[in-house]
Protein backbone atom coordinates (compact mmCIF):
# COMPACT_ATOMS: atom_id res chain seq x y z
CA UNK A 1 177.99 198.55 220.84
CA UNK A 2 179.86 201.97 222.11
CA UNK A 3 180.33 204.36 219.28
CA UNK A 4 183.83 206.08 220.03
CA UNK A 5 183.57 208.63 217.42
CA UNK A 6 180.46 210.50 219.10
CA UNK A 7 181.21 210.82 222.24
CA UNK A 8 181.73 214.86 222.87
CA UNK A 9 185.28 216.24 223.25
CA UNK A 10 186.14 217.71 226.51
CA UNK A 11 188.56 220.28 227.08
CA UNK A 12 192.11 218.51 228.93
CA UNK A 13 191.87 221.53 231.79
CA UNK A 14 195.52 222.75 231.16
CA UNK A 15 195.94 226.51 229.84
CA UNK A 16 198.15 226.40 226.95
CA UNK A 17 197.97 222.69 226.23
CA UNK A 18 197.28 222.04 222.66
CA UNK A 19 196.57 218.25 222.64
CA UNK A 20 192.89 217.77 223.50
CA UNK A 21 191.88 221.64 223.67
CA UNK A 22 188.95 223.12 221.96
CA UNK A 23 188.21 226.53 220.89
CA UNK A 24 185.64 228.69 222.67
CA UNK A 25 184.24 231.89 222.09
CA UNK A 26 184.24 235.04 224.34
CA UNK A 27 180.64 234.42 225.94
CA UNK A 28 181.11 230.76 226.69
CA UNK A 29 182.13 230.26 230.58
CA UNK A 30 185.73 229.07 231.24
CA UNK A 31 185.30 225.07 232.36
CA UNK A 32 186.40 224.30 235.69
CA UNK A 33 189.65 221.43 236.44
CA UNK A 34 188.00 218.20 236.81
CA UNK A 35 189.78 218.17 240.41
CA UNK A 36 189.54 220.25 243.60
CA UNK A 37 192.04 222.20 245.52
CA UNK A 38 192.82 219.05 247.73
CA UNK A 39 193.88 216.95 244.59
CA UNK A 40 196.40 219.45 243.61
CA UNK A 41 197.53 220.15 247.37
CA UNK A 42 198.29 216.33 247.31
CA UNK A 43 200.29 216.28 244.18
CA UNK A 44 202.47 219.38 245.26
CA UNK A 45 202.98 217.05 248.27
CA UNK A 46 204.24 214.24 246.56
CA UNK A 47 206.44 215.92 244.21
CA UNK A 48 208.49 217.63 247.29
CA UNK A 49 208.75 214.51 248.77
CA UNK A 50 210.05 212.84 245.73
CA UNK A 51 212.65 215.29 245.41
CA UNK A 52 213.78 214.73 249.43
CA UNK A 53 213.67 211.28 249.45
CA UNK A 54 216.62 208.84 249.04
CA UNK A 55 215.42 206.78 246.25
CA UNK A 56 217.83 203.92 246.07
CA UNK A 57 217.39 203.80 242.10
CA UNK A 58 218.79 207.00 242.03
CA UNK A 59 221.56 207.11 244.24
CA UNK A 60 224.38 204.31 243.96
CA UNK A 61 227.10 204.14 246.83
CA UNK A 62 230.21 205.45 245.47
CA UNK A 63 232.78 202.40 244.53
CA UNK A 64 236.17 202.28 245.99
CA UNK A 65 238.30 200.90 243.46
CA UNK A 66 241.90 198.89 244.49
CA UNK A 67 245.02 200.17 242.26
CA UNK A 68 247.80 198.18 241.71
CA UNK A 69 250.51 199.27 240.61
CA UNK A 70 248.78 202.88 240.51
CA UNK A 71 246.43 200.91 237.88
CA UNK A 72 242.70 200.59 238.69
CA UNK A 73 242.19 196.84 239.09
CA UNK A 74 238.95 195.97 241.45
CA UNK A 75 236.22 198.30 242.12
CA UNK A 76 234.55 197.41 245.50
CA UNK A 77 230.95 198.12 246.49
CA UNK A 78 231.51 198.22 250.31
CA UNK A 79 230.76 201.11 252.14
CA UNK A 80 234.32 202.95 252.21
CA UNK A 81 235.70 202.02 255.69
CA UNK A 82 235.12 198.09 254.68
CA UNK A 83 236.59 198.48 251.61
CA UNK A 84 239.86 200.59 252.72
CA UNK A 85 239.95 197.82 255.48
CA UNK A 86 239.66 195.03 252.81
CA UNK A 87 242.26 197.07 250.27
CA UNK A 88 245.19 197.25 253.31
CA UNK A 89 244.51 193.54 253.71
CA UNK A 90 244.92 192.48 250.18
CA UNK A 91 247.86 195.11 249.65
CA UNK A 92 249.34 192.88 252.76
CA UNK A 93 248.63 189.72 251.10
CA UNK A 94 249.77 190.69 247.37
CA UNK A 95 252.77 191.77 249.11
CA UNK A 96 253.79 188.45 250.51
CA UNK A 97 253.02 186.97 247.40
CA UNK A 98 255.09 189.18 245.51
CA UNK A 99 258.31 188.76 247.29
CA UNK A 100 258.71 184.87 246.37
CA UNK A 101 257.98 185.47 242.30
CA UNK A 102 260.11 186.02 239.52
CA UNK A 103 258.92 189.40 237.24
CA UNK A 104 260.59 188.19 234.36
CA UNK A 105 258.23 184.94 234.16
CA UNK A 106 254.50 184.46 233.73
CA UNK A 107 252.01 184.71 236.99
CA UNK A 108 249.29 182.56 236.93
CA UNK A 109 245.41 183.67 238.33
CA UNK A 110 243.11 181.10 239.00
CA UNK A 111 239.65 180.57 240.81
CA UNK A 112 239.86 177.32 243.34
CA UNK A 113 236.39 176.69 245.59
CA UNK A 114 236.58 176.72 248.67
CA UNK A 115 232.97 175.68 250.02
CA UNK A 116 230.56 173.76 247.76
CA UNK A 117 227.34 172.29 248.58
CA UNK A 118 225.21 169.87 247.15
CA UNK A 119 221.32 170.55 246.57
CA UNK A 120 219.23 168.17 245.82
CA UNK A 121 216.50 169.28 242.94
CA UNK A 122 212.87 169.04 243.31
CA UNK A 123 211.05 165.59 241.66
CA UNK A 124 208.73 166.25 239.50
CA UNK A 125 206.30 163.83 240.10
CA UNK A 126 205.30 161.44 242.84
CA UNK A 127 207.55 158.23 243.04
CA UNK A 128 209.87 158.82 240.15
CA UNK A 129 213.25 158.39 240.51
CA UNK A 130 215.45 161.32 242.65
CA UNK A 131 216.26 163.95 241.09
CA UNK A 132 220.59 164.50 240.46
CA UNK A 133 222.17 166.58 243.25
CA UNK A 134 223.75 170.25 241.91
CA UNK A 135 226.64 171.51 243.60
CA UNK A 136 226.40 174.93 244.45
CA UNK A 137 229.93 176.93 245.15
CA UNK A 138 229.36 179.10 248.19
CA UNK A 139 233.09 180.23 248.45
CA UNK A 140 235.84 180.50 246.29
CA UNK A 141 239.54 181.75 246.30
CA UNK A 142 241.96 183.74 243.71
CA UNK A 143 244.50 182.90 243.90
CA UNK A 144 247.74 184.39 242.48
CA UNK A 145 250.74 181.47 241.64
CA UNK A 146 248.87 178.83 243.35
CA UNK A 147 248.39 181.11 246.82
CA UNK A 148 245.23 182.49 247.86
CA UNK A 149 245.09 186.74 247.25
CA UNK A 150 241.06 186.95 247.61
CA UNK A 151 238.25 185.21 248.80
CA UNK A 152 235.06 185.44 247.57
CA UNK A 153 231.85 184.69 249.86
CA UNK A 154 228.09 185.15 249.03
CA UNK A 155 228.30 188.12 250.71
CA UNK A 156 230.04 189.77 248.08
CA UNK A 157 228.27 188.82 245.66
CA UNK A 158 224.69 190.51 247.44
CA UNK A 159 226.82 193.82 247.56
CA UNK A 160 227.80 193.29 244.30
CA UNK A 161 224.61 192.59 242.44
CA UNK A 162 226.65 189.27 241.35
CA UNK A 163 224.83 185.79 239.85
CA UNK A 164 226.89 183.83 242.04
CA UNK A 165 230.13 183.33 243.65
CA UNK A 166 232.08 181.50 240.87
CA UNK A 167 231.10 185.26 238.16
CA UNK A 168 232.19 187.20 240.60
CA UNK A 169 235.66 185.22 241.21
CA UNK A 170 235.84 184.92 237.42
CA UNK A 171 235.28 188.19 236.80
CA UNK A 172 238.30 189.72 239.28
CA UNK A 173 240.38 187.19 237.82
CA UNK A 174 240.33 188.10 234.92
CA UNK A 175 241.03 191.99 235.54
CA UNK A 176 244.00 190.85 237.62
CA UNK A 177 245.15 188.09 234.88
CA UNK A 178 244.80 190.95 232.46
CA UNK A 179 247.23 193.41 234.61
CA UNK A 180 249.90 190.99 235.60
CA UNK A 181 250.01 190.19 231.82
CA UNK A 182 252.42 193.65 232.05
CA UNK A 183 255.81 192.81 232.49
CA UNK A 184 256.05 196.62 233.28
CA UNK A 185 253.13 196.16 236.38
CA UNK A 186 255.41 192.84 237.05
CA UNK A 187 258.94 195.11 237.13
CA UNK A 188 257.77 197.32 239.43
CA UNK A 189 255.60 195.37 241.76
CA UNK A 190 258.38 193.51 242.99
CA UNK A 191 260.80 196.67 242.68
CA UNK A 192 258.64 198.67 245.35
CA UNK A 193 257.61 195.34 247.67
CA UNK A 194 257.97 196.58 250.92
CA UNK A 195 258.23 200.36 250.11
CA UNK A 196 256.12 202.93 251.49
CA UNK A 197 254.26 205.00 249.44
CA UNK A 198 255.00 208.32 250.08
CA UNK A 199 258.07 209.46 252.51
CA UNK A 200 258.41 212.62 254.10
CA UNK A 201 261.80 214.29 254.06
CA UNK A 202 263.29 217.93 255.23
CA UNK A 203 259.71 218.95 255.62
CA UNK A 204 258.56 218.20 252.18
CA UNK A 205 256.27 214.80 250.86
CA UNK A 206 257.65 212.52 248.13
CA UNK A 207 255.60 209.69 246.11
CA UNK A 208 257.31 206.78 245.12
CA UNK A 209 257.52 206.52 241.61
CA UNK A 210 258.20 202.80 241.42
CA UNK A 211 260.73 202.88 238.65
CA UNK A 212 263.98 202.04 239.10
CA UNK A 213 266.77 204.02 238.33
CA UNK A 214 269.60 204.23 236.84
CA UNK A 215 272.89 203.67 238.50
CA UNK A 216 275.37 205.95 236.55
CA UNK A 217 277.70 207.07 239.70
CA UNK A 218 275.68 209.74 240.84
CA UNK A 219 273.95 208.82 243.82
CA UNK A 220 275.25 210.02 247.02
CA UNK A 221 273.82 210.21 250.69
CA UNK A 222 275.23 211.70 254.04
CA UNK A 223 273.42 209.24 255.99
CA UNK A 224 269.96 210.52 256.48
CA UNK A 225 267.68 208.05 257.19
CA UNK A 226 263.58 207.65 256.83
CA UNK A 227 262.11 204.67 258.29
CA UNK A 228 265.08 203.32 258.31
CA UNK A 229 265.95 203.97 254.90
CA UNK A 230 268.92 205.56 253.70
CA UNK A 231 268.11 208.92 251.65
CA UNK A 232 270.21 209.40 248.34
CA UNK A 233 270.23 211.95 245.93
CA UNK A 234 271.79 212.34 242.72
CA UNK A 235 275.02 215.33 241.98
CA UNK A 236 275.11 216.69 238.52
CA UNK A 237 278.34 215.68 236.51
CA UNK A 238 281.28 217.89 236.44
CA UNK A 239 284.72 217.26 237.16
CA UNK A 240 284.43 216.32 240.95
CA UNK A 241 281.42 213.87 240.40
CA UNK A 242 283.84 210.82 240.78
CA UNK A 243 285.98 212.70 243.77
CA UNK A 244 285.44 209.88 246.35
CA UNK A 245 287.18 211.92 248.84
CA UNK A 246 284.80 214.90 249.36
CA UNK A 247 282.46 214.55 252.11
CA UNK A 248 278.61 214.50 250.44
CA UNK A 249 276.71 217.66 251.77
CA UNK A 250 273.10 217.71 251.34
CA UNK A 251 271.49 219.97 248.45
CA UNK A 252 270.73 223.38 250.09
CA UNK A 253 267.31 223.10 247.98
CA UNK A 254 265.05 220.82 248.35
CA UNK A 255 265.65 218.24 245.51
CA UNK A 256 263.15 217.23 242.97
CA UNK A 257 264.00 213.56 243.72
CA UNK A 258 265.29 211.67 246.75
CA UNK A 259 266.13 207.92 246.31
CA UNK A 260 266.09 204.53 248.40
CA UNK A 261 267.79 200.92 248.22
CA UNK A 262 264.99 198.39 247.21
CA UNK A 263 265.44 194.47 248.87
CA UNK A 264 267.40 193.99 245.76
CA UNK A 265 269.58 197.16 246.52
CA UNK A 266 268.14 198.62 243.26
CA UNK A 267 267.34 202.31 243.51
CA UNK A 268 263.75 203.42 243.75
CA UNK A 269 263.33 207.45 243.17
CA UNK A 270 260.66 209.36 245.01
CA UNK A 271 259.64 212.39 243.18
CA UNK A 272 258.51 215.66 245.39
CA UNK A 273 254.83 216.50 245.36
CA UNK A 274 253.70 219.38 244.21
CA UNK A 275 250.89 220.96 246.58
């Protein structure tokens, strides 16, 4: 039987180490590292090559997340240029959709599958009976008032780390259930359809605010046009603000706010942005 307790203590090898160290006196030789120089030459090796390398646990791609609504809905684990591509494409496709609902009712999300398979399970012994066939989704679309906004392949679920094709549909749905729940995301989605996101007029860049404004008589426009949009801006009240017959000049000043005709000739302000 081995006898733990008297076997001799040895020194761990480390100056200034206090867990396993012993005391010596000023005649007794220093002891020697159990390993050479060549053990230590390889471990300084290692550890620079450790820091250098790419370790894939460490280092996650960067997500690029869609906005709706200037509301972070879907964050995407494509490299970047796929998942810019795939953003214009849905941005395209919400778009459609948008024009044809109603902002002041509920929108609907729902997962439909597209592809399903059935597998057959294993039997688990010789000559019993078949085993019951599993379906297996392999697509599956959202879809947003009964038409399709995203579809969801195995693919994306291997980028995504995903269990399977009908979590990962779930899961999107829900975040975009949960945002077009907002009558206020609603209001203005189908306020800015069509609208491009930033304009650029007299020189200067302006970021559509996607609220509309206001009609109080104020709005006035000498006919400039972006994209083929007619620029407004709005005159400060005094006593010629309802003085149809004065010909509208342009603010010498760049104004804070420049404003467009939506497809439901509501107006849609764009405010300057600030560099």
């Amino acid at each position: 039987m081995h006898k733990f307790a008297s076997q001799p203590s040895r020194s761990s090898g480390f100056p200034g180490c206090a867990f396993g160290q012993r005391t010596r006196n000023n005649n007794e030789t220093p002891s020697r590292s159990p390993h050479g120089w060549h053990y230590w030459l390889r471990i300084f090796i290692l550890s620079i090559c450790l820091q250098i390398m790419p370790l894939t646990t460490a280092i996650a791609e960067a997500a690029t997340t869609w906005r709706i609504a200037g509301k972070p809905v879907i964050s995407f684990a494509y490299e970047d240029a796929i998942a810019n591509r795939k953003i214009n494409q849905l941005d395209q496709r919400l778009e459609k959709i948008v024009v044809q609902l109603n902002p002041n009712q509920a929108w609907q999300v729902d997962v439909q599958p597209t592809q399903v398979e059935e597998v057959a399970a294993s039997s688990s012994s010789a000559g019993s009976e078949p085993a019951a066939k599993t379906k297996i989704v392999k697509a599956a679309a959202i879809r947003l008032q009964g038409q399709t906004l995203i579809e969801v392949t195995e693919t994306d679920v291997q980028v995504h780390n995903a269990t399977s094709v009908l979590d990962l549909a779930n899961s999107w749905a829900r975040s975009l259930s949960q945002l077009f729940a907002q009558p206020d995301v609603r209001q203005r989605l189908t306020a800015t359809v069509g609208l491009p996101p930033q304009i650029g007029y007299r020189g200067a860049i302006y970021q559509l605010e996607a609220e509309v404004a206001i009609d109080r008589g104020l709005f006035r426009t000498n006919g400039d046009r972006v994209n083929g949009k007619i620029i407004f801006w709005q005159v400060p009240v005094d006593q010629n603000v309802y003085n149809i017959g004065l010909k509208p000049e342009a603010p010498e000043e760049i104004p804070e706010q420049i404003f467009t005709l939506n497809r439901n000739l509501l107006f849609i302000p764009y405010r300057l942005r600030q560099n």
